[in-house]
Protein backbone atom coordinates (compact mmCIF):
# COMPACT_ATOMS: atom_id res chain seq x y z
CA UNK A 1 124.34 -26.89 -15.25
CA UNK A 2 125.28 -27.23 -11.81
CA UNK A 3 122.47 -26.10 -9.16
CA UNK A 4 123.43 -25.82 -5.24
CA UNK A 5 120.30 -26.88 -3.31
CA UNK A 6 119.58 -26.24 0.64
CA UNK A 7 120.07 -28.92 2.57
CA UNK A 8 119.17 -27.15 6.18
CA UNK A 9 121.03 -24.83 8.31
CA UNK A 10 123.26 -23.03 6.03
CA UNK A 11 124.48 -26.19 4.23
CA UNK A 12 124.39 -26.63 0.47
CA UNK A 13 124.82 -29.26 -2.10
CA UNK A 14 125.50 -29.52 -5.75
CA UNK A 15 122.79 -31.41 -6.82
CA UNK A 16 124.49 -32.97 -9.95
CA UNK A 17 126.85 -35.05 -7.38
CA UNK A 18 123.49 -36.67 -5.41
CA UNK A 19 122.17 -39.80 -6.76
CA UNK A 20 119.73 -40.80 -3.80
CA UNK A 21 118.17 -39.21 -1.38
CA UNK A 22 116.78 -41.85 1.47
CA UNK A 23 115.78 -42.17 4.94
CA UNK A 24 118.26 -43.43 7.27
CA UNK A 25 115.53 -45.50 9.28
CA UNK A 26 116.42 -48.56 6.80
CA UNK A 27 119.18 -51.60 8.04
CA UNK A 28 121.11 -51.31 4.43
CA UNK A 29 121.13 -47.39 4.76
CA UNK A 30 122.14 -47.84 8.94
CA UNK A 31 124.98 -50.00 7.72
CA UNK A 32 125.73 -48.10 4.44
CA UNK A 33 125.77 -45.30 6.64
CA UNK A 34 128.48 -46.44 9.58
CA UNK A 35 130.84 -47.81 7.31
CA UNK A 36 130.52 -44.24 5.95
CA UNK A 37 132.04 -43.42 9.49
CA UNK A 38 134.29 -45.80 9.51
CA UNK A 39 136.01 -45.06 6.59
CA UNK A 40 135.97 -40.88 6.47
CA UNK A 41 133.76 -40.65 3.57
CA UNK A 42 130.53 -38.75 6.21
CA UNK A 43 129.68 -35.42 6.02
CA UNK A 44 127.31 -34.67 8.45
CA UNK A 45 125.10 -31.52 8.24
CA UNK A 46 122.59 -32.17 11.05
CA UNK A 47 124.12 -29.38 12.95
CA UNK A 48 123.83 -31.56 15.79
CA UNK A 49 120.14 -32.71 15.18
CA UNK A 50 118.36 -35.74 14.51
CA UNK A 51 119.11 -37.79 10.66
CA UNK A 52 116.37 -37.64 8.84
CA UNK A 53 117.77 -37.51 5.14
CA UNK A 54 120.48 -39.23 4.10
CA UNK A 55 122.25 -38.32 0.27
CA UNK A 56 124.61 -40.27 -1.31
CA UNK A 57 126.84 -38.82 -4.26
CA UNK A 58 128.70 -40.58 -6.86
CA UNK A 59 131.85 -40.13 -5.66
CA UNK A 60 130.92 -41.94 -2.44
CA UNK A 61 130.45 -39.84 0.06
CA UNK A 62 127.07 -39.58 2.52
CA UNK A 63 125.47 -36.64 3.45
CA UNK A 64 123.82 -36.89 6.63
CA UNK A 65 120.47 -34.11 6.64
CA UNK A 66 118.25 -32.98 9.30
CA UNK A 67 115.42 -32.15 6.93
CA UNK A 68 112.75 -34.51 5.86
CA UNK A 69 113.64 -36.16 2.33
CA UNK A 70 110.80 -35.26 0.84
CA UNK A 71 111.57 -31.36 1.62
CA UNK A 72 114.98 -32.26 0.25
CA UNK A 73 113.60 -33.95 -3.20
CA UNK A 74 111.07 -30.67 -3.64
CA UNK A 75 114.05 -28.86 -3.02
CA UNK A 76 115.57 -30.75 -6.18
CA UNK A 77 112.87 -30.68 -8.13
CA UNK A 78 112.74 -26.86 -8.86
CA UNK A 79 110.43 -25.74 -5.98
CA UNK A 80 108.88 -24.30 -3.00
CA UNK A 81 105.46 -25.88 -1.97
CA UNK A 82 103.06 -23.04 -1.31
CA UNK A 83 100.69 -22.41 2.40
CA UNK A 84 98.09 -24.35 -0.16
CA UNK A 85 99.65 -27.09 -1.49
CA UNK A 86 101.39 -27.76 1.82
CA UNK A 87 97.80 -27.78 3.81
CA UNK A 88 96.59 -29.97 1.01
CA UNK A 89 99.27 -32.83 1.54
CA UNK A 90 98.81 -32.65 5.32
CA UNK A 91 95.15 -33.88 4.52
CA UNK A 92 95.72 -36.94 2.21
């Protein structure tokens, strides 16, 4: 079944069409990335802030993401860290 997930500001995604989530900080993603551009196939849904996520479905379009990928995989994965669990990660 079909599940939208939160991907910052308003912005949603059907999480049966993502097959990655990655950071954009890698050359292969940067290039994988302006070609997007280049060829119409971006949808960007920084709201005007920084890349830190990029998703790419299987129809090939990218997803350009202000929020962390590791937010966005929790996200995917069925849940909401708690004030606990998220103090505990900040420590290891």
């Amino acid at each position: 079944m079909a599940k939208l997930i939160n991907i910052g500001f308003g912005n949603v995604v059907n999480s049966d069409k993502i097959i990655a989530v990655v950071s954009p900080e890698a050359a292969p993603v940067k290039r994988m990335v302006q070609r997007a551009k280049e060829s119409n196939r971006i949808i960007d849904a920084t709201q005007g802030r920084r890349t830190k996520a990029v998703l790419i479905t299987g129809e090939e379009f990218i997803i350009l993401s202000a929020l962390q990928p590791e937010t966005i995989s929790r996200r995917f994965n069925g849940g909401w860290e708690t004030e606990k669990e998220r103090g505990e990660s900040e420590n290891e």
